[in-house]
N, C-alpha and C. Protein backbone atom coordinates (compact mmCIF):
# COMPACT_ATOMS: atom_id res chain seq x y z
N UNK A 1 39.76 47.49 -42.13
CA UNK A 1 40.50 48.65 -41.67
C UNK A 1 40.03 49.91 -42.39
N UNK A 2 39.73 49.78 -43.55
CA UNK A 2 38.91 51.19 -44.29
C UNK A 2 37.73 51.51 -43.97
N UNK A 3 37.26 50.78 -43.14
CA UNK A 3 35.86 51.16 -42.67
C UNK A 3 36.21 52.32 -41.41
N UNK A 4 37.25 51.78 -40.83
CA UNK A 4 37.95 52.63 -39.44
C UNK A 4 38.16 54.02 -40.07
N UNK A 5 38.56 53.53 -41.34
CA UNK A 5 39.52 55.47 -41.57
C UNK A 5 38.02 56.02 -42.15
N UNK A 6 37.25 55.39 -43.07
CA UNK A 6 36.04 56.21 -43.37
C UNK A 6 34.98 56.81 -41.92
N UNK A 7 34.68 56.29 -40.72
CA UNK A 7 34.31 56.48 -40.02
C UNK A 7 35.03 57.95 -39.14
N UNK A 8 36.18 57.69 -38.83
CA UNK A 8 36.76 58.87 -38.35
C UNK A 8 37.35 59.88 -39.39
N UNK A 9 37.22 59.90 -40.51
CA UNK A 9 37.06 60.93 -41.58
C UNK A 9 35.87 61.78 -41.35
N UNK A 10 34.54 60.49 -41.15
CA UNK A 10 33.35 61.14 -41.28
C UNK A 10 32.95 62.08 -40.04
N UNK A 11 33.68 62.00 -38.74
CA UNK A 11 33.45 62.31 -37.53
C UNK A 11 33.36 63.65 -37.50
N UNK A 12 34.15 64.49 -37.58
CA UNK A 12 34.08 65.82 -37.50
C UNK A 12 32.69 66.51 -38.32
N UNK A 13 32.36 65.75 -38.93
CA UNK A 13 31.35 66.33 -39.69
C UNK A 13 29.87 66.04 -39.27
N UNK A 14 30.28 64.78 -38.77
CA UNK A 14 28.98 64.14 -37.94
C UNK A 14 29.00 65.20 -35.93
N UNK A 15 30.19 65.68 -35.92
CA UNK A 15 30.34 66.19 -34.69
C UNK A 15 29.88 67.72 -34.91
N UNK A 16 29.84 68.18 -36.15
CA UNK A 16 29.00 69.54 -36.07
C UNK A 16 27.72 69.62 -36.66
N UNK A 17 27.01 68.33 -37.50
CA UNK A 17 25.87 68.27 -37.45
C UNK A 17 24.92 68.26 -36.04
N UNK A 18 25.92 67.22 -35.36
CA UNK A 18 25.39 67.22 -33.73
C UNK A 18 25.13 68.28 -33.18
N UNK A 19 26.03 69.24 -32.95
CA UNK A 19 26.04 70.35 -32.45
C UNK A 19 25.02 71.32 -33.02
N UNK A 20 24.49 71.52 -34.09
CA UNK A 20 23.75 72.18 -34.72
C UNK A 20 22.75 72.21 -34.24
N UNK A 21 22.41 70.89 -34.09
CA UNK A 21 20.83 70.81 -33.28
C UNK A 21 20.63 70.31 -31.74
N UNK A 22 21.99 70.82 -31.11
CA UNK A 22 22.08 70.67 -29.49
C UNK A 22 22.33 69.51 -29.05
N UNK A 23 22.88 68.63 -29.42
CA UNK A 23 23.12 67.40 -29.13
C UNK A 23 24.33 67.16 -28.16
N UNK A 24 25.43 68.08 -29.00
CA UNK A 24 26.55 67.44 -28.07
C UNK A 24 27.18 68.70 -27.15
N UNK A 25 27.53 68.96 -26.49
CA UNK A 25 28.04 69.94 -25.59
C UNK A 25 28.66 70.84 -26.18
N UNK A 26 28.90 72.13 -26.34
CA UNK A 26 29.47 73.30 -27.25
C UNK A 26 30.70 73.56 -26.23
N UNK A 27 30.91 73.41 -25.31
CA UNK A 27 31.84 74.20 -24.46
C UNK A 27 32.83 72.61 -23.41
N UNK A 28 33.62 73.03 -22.79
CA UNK A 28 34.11 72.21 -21.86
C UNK A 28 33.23 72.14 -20.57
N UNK A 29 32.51 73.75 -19.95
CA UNK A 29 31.73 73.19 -19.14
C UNK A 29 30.59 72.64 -19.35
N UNK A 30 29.66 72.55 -20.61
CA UNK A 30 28.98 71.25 -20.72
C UNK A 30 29.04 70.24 -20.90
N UNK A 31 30.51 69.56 -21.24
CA UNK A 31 30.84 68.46 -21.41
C UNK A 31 31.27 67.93 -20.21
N UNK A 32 31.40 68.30 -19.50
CA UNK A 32 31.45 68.62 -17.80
C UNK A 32 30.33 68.23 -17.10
N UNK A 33 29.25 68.50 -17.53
CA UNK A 33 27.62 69.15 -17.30
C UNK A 33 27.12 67.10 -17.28
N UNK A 34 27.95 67.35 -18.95
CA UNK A 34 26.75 65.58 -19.50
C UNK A 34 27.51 64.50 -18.85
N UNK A 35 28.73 64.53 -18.36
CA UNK A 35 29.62 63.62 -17.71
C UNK A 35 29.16 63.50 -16.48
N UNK A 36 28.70 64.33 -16.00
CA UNK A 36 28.67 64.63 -14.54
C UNK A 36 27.00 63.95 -14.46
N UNK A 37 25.87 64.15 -15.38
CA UNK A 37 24.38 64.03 -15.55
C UNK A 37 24.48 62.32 -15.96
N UNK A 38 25.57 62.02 -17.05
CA UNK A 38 25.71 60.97 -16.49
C UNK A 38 26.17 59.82 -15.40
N UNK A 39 26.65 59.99 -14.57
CA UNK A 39 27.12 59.45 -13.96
C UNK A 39 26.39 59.58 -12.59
N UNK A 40 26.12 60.65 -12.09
CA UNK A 40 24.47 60.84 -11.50
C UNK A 40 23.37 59.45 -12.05
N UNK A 41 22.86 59.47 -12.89
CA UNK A 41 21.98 58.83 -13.04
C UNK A 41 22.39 57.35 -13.45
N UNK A 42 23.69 56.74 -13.36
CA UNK A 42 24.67 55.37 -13.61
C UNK A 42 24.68 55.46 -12.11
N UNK A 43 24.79 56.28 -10.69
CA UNK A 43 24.58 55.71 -9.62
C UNK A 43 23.01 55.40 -9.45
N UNK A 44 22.55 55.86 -9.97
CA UNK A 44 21.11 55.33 -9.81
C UNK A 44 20.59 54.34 -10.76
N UNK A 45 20.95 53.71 -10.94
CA UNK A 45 21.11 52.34 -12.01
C UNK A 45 20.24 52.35 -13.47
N UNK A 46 20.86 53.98 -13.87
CA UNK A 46 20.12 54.57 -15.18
C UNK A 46 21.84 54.22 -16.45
N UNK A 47 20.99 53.97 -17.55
CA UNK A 47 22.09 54.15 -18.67
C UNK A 47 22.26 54.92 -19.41
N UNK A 48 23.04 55.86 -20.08
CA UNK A 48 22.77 56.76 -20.91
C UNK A 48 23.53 56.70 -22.13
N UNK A 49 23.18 56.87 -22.52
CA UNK A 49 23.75 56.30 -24.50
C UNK A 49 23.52 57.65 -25.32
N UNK A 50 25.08 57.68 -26.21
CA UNK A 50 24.40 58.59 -26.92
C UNK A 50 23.73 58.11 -28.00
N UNK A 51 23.16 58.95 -28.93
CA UNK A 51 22.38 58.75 -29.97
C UNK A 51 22.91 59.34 -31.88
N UNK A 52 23.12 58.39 -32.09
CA UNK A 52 23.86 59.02 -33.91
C UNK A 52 23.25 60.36 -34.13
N UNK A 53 21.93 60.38 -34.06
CA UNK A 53 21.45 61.44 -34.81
C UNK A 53 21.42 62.87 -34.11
N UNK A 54 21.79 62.45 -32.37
CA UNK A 54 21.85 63.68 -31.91
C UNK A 54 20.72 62.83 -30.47
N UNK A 55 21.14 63.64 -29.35
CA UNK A 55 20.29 63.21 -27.79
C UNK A 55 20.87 62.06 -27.26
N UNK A 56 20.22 61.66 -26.50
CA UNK A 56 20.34 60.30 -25.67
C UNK A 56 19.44 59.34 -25.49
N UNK A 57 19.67 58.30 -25.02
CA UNK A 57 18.33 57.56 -24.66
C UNK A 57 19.20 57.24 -23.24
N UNK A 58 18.06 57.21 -21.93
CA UNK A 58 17.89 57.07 -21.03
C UNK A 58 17.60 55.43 -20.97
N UNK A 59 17.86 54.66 -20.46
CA UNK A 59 17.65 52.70 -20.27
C UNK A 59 17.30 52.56 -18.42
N UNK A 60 16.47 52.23 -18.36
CA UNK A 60 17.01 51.04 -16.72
C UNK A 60 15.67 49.68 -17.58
N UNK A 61 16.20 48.60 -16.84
CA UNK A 61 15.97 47.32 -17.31
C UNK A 61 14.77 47.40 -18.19
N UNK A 62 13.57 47.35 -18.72
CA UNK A 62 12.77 47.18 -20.22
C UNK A 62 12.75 48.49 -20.80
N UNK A 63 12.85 49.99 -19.73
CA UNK A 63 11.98 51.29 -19.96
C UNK A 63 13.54 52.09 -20.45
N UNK A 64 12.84 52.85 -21.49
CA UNK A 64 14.08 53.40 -22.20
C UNK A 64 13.16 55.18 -22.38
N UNK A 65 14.16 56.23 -21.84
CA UNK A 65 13.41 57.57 -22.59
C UNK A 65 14.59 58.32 -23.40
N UNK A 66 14.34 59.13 -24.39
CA UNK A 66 14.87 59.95 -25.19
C UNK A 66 14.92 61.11 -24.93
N UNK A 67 16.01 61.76 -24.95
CA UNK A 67 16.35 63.41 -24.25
C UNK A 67 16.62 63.91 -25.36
N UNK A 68 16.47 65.04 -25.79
CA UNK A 68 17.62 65.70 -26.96
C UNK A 68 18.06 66.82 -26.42
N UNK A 69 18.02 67.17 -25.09
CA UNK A 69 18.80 68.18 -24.71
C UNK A 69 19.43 68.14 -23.46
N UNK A 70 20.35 68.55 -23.15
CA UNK A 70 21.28 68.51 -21.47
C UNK A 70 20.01 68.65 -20.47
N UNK A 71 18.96 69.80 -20.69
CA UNK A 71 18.18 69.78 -19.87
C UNK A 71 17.04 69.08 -19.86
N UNK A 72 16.82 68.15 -20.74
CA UNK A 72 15.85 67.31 -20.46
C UNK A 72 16.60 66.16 -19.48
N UNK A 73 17.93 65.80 -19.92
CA UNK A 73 18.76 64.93 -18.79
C UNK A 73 18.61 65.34 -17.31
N UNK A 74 18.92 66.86 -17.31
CA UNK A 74 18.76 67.14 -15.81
C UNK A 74 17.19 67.57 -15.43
N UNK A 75 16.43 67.34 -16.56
CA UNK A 75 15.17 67.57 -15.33
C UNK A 75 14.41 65.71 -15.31
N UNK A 76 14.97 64.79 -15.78
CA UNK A 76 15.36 63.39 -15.89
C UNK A 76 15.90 63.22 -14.06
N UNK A 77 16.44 63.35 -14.16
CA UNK A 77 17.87 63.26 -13.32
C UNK A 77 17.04 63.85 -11.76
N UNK A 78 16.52 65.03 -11.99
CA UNK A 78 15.75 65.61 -11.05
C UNK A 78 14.13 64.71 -10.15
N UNK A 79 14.09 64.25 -11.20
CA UNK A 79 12.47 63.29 -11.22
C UNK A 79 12.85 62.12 -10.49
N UNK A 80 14.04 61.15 -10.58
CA UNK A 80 14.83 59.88 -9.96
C UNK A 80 15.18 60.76 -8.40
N UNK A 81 15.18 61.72 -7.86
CA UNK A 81 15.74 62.44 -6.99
C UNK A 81 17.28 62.66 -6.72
N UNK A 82 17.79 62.88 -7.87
CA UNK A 82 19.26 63.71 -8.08
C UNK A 82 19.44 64.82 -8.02
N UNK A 83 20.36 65.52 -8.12
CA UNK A 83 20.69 66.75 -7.52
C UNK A 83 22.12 67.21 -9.20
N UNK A 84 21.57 67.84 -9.54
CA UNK A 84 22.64 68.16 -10.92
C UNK A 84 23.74 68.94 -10.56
């Protein structure tokens, strides 16, 4: 159970390192943006994960790619023939 409270102690801090270097959405409409980029590319039988250190990795069955920014997702997203 102390592992639980050290982890979400550590969060906020790990949530503005993220942000520092573009990782996680700054606003509600980009969090909007990556919900939406995901789920786009989960109908197209893509996975998207976030990443500790900041980005994503992209999965479909062996092939995996790494984004570190919203717009590498949507020009991702664009290439599968999605529409952002």
């Amino acid at each position: 159970m102390s592992s639980i409270t050290s982890i979400a102690s550590e969060a906020p801090e790990m949530a503005r390192s993220k942000a520092a270097v573009g990782a996680l959405p700054t606003s509600e409409d980009q969090a909007k943006q990556l919900a939406n980029l995901k789920a786009q590319l989960a109908l197209r039988g893509f996975t998207v994960h976030d990443v500790s250190s900041g980005g994503w990795v992209i999965g479909r069955w062996d092939r995996t790619l790494f984004a570190a920014k919203l717009a590498d997702l949507e020009a991702f997203l664009l290439r599968v023939g999605g529409q952002p």
